[in-house]
N, C-alpha and C. Protein backbone atom coordinates (compact mmCIF):
# COMPACT_ATOMS: atom_id res chain seq x y z
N UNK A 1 -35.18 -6.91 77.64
CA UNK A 1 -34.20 -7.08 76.59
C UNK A 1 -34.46 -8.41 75.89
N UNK A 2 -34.29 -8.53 74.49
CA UNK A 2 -34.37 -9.72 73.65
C UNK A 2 -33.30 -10.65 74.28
N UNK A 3 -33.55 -11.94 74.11
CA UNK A 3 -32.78 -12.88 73.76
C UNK A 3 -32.57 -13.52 72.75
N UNK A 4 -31.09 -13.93 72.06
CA UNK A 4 -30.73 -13.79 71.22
C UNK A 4 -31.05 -15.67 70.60
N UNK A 5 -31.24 -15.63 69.33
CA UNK A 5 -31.88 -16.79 68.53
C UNK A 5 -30.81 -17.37 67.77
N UNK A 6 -30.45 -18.69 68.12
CA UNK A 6 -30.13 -19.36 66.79
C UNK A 6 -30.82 -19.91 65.83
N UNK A 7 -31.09 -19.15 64.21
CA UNK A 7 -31.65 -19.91 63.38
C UNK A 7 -30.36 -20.87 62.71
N UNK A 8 -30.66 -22.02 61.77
CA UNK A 8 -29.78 -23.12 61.47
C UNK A 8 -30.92 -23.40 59.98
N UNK A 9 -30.83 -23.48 59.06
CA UNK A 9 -31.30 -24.04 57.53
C UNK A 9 -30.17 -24.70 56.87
N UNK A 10 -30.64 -25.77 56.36
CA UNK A 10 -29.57 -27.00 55.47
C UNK A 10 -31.01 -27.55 54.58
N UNK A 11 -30.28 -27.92 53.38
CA UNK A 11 -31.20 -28.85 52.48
C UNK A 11 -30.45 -30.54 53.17
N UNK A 12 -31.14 -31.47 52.67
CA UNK A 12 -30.69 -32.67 52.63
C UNK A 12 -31.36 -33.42 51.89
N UNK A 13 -30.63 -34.13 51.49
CA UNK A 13 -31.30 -34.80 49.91
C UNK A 13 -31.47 -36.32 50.75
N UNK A 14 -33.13 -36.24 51.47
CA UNK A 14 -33.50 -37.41 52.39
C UNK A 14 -34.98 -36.83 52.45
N UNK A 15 -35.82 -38.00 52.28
CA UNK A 15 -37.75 -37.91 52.58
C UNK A 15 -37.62 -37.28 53.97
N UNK A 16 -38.94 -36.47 54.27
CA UNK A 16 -39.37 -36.19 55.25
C UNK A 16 -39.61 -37.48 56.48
N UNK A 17 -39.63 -38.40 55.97
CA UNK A 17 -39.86 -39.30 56.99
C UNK A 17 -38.89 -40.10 57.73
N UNK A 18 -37.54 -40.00 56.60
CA UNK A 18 -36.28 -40.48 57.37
C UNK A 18 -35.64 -39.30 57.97
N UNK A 19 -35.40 -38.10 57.64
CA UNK A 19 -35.29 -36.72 58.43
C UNK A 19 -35.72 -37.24 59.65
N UNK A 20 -37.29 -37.28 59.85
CA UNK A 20 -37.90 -37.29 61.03
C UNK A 20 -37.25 -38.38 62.20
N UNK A 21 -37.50 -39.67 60.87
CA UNK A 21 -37.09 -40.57 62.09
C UNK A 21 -35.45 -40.62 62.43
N UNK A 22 -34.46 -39.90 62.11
CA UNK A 22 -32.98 -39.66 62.27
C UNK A 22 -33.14 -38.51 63.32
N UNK A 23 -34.17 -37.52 63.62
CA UNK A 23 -34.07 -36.53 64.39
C UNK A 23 -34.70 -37.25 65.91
N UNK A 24 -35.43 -37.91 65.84
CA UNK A 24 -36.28 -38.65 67.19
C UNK A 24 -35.42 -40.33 67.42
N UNK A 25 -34.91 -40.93 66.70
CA UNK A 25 -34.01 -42.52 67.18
C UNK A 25 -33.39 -42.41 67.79
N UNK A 26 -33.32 -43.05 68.55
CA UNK A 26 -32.53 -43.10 69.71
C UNK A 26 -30.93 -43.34 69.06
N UNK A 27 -31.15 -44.64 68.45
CA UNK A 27 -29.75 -44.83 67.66
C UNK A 27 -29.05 -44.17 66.74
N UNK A 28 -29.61 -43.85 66.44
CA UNK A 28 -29.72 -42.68 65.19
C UNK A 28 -28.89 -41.06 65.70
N UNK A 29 -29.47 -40.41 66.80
CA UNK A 29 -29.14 -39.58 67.34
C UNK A 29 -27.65 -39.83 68.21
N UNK A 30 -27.40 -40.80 68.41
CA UNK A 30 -25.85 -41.18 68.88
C UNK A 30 -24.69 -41.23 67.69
N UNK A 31 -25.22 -41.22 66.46
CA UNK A 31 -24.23 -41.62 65.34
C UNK A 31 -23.71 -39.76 65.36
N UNK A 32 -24.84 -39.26 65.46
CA UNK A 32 -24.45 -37.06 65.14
C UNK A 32 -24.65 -36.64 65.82
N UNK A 33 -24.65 -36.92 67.56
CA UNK A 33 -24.65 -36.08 68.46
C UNK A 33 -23.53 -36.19 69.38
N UNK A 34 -22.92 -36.85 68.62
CA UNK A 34 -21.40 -36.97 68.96
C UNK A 34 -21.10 -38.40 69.54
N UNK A 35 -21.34 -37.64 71.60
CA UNK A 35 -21.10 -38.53 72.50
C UNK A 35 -22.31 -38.08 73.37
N UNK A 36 -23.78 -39.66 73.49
CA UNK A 36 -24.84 -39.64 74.15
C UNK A 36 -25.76 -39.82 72.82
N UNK A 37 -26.93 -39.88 73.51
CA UNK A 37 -28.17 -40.07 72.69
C UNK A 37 -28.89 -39.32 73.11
N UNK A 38 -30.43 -38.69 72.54
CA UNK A 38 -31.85 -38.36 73.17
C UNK A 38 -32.39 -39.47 73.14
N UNK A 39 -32.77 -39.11 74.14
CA UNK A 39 -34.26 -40.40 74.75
C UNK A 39 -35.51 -39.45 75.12
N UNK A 40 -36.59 -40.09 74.51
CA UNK A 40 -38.04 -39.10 74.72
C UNK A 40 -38.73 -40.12 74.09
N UNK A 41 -40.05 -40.42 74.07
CA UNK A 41 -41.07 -41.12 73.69
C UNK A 41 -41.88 -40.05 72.49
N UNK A 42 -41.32 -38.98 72.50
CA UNK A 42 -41.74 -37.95 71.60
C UNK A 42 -43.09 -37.17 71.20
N UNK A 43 -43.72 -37.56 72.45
CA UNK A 43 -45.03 -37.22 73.19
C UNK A 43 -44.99 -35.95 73.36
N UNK A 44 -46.17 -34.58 72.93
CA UNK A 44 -46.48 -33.84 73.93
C UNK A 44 -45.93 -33.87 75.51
N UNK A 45 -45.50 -33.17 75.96
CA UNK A 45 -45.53 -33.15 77.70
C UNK A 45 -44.15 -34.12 78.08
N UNK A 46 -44.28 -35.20 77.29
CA UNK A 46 -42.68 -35.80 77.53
C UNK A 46 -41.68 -35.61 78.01
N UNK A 47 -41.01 -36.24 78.64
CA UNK A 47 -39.70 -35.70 79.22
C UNK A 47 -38.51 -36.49 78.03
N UNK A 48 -37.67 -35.44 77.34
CA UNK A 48 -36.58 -35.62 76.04
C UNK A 48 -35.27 -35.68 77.09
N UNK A 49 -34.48 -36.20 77.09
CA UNK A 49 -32.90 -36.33 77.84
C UNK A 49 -31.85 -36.28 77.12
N UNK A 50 -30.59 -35.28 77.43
CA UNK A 50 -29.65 -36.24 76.47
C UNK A 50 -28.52 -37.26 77.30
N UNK A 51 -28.45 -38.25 76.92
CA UNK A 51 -28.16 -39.10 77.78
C UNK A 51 -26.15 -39.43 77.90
N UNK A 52 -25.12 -39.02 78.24
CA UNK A 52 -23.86 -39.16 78.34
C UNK A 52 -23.69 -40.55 77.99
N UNK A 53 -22.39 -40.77 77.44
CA UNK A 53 -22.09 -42.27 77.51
C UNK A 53 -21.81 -43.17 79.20
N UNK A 54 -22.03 -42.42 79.61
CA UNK A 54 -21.58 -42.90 81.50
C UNK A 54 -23.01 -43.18 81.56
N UNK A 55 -24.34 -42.58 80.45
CA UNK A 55 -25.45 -43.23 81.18
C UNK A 55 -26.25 -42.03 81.98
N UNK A 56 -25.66 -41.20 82.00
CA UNK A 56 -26.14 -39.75 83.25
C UNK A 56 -26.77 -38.61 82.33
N UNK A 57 -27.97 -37.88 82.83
CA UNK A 57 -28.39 -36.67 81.86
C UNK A 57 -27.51 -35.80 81.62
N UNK A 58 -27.31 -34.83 80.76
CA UNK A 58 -26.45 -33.47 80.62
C UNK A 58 -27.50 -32.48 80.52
N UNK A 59 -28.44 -33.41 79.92
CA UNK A 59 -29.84 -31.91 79.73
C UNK A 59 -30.87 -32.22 79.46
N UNK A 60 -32.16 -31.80 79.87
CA UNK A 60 -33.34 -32.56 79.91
C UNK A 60 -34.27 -31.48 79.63
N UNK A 61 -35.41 -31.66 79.06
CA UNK A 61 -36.71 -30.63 78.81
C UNK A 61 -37.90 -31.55 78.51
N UNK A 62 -38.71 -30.81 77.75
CA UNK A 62 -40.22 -31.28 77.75
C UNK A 62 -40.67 -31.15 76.17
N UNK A 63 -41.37 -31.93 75.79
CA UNK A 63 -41.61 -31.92 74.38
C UNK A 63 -42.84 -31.55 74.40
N UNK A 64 -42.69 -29.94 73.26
CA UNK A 64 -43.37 -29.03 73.69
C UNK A 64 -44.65 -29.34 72.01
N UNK A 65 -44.03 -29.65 70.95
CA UNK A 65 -45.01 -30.01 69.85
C UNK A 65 -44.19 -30.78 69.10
N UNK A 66 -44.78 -32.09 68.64
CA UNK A 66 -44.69 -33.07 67.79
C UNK A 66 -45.79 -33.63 66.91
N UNK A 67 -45.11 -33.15 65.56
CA UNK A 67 -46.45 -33.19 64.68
C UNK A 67 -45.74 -33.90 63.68
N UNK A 68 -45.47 -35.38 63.32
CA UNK A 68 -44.69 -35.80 62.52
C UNK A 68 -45.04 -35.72 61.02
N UNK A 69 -43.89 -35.77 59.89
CA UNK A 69 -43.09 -35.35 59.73
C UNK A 69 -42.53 -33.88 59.76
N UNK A 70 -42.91 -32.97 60.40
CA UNK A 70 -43.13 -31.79 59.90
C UNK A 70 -42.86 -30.74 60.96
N UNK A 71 -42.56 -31.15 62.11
CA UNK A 71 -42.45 -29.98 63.27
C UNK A 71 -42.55 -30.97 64.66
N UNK A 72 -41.12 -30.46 65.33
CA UNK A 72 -40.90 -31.00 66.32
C UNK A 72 -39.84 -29.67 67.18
N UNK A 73 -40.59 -29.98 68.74
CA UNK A 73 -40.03 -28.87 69.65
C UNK A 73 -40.02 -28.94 71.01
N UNK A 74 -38.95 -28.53 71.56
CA UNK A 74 -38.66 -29.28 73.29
C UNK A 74 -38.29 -28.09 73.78
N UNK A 75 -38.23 -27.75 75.34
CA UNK A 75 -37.64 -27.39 75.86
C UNK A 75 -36.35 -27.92 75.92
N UNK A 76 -35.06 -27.21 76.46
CA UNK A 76 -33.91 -27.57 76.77
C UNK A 76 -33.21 -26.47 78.08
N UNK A 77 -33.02 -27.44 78.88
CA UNK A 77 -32.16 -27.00 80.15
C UNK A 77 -30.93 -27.92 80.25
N UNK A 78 -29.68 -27.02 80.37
CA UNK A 78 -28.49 -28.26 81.03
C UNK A 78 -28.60 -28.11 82.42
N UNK A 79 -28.52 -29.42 83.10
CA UNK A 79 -28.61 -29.97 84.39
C UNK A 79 -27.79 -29.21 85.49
N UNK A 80 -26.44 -28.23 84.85
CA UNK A 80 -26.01 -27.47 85.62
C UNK A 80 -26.47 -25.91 85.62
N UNK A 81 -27.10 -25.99 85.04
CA UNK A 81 -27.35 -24.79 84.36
C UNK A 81 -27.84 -23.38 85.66
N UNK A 82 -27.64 -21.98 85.55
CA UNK A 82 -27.76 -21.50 86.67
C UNK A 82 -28.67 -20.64 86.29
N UNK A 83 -29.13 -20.74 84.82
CA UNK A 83 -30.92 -19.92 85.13
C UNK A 83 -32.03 -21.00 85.17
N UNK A 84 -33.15 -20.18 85.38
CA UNK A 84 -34.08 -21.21 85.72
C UNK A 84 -35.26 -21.42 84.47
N UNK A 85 -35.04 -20.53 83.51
CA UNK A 85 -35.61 -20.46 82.32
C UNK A 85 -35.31 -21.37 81.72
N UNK A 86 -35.77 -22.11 80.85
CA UNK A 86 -34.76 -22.84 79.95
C UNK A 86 -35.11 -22.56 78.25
N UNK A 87 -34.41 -23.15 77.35
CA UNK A 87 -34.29 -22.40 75.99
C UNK A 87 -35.20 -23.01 75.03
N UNK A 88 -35.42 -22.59 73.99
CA UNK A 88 -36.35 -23.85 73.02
C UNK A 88 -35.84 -24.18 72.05
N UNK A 89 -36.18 -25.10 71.57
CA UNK A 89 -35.34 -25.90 70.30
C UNK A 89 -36.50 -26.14 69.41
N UNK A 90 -36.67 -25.70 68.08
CA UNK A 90 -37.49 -26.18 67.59
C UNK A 90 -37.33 -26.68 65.73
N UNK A 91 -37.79 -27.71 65.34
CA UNK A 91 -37.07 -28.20 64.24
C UNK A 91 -38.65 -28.26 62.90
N UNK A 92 -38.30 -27.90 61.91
CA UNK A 92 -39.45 -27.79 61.19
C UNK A 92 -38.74 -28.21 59.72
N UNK A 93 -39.60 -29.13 59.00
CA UNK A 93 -38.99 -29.97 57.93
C UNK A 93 -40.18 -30.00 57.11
N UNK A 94 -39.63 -29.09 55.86
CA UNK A 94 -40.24 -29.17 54.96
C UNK A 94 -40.02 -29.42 53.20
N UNK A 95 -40.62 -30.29 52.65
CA UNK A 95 -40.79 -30.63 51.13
C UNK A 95 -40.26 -29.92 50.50
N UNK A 96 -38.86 -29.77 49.71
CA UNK A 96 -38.46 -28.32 48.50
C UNK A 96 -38.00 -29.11 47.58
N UNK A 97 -38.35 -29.70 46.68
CA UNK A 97 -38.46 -30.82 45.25
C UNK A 97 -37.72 -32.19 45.97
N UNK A 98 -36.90 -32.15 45.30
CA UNK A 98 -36.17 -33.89 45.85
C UNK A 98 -35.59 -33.73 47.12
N UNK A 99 -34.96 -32.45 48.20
CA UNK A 99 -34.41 -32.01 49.20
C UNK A 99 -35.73 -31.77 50.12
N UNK A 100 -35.27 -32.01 51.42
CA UNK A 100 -36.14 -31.67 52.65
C UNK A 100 -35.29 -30.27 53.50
N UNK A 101 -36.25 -29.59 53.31
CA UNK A 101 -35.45 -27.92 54.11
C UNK A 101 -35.21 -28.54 55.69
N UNK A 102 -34.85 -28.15 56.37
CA UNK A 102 -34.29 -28.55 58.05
C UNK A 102 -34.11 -27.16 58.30
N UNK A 103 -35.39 -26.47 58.91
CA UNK A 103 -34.95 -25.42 59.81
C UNK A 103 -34.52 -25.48 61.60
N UNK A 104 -33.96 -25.02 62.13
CA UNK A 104 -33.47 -25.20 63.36
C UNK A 104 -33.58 -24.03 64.10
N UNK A 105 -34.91 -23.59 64.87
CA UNK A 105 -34.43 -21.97 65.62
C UNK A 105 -33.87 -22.59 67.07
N UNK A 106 -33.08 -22.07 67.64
CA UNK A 106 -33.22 -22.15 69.39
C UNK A 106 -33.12 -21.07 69.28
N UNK A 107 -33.87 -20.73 70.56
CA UNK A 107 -34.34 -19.32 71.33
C UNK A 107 -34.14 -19.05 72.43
N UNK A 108 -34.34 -17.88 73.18
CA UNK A 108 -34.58 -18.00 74.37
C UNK A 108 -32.98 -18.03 74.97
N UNK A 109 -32.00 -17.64 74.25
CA UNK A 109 -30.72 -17.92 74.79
C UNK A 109 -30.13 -16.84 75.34
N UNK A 110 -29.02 -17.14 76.39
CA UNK A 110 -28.18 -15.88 76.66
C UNK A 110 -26.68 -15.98 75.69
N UNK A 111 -26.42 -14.62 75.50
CA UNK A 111 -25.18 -14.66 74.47
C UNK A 111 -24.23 -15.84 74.58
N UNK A 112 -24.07 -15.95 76.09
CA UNK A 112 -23.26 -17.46 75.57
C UNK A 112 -22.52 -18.67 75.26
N UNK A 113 -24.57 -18.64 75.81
CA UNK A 113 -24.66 -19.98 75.48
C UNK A 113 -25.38 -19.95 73.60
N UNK A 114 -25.72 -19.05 73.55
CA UNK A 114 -25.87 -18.61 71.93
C UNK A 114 -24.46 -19.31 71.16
N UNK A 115 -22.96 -17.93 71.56
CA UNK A 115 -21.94 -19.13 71.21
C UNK A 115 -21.86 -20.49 71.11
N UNK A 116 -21.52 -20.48 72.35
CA UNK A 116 -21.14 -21.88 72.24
C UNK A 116 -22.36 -23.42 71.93
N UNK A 117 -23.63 -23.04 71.70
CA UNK A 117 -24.86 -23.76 71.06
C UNK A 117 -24.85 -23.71 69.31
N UNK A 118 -24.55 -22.66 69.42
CA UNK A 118 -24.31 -22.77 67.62
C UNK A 118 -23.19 -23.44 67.11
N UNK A 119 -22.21 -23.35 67.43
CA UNK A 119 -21.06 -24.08 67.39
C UNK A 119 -21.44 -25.50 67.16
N UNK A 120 -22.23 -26.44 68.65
CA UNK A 120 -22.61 -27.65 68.56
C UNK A 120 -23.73 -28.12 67.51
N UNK A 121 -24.73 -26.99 67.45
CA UNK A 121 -25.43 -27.36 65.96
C UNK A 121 -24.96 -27.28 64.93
N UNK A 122 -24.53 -26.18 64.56
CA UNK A 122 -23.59 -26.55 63.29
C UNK A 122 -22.74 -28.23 63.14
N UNK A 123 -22.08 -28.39 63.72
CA UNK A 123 -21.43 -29.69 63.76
C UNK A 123 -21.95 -30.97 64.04
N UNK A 124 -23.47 -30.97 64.86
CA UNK A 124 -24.35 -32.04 64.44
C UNK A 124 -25.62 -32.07 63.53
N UNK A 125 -25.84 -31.28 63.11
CA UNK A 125 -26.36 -30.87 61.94
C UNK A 125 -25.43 -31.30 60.60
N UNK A 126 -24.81 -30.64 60.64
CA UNK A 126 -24.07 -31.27 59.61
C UNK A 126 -23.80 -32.66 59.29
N UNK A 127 -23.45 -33.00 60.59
CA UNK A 127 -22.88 -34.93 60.55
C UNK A 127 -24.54 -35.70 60.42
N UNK A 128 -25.50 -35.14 60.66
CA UNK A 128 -26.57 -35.25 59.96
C UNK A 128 -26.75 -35.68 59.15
N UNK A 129 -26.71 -34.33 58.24
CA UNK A 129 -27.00 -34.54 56.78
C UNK A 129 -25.91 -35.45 56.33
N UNK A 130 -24.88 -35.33 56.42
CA UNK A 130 -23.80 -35.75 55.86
C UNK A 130 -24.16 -37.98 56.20
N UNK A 131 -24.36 -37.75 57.16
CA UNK A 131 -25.02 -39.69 57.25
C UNK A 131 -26.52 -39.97 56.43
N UNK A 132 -27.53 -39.38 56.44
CA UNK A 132 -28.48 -39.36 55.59
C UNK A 132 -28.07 -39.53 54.04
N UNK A 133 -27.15 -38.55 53.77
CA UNK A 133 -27.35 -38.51 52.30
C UNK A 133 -25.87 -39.90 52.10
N UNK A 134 -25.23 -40.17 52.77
CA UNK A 134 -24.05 -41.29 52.51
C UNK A 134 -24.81 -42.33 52.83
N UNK A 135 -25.83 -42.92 53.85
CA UNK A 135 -26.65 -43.93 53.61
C UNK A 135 -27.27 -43.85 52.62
N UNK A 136 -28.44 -43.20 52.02
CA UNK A 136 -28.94 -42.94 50.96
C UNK A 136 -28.26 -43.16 49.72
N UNK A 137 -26.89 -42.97 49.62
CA UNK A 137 -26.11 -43.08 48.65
C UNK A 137 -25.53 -44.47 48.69
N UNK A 138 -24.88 -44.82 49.73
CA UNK A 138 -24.80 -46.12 49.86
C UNK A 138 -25.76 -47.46 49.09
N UNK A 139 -27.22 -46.91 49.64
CA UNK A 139 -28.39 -47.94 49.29
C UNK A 139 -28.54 -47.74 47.57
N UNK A 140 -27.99 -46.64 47.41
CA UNK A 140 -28.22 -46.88 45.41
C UNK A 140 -27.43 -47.68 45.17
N UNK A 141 -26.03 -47.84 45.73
CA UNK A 141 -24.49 -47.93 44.88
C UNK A 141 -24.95 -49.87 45.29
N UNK A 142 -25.81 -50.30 46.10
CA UNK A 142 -25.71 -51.57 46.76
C UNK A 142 -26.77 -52.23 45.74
């Protein structure tokens, strides 16, 4: 039987290269991932974490392709998690005139955690874009 996919597409009016580096910063990733950061060196083979504010993993995988600006992809397992498979995340950013496309598939999911994963992308995705393009906007108005 299939497992079911979240795809995710947004424009954001931000270069491919600040996209990139807002999707891999450490600091960066704490401003829209709510509560915690990723930590990964963003290496092939890497180990990616997301890190709680207590400091403790919630979910950890392996960085499966990093090809900057342009395609980045990890495994993802949560630490409690009771299969042994874990899901993929994969992010692909591409050039569409002054906007950078942000595709988002995860795969590999069971229904749901399908739910309740889309839910959390949608809402850091969004706070995403939404800090990209208000910095960006900021730096004109300054």
């Amino acid at each position: 039987m299939d497992r079911p996919t979240f795809v995710y597409v947004t424009y954001i009016a931000t270069s491919l290269e600040q996209l990139w580096d807002a999707l891999t910063s450490e600091a960066f990733t704490q401003q829209y991932w709510g509560e915690g950061q990723l930590q990964s060196d963003w290496q092939v083979g890497a180990t990616i974490q997301h890190i709680n504010p207590d400091g403790e993993p919630d979910w950890q995988g392996e960085v499966l392709q990093s090809e900057p600006p342009h395609r980045l992809a990890y495994s993802f397992q949560p630490l409690d998690a009771t299969e042994n498979q874990p899901s993929h995340v994969q992010f692909e950013l591409q050039q569409y005139g002054t906007l950078v496309k942000l595709t988002l598939i995860h795969n590999r999911l069971d229904a749901q955690s399908c739910l309740t994963i889309s839910r959390k992308w949608t809402a850091s995705l969004s706070h995403l874009k939404h800090l990209l393009e208000i910095a960006d906007g900021l730096a004109l108005v300054a």
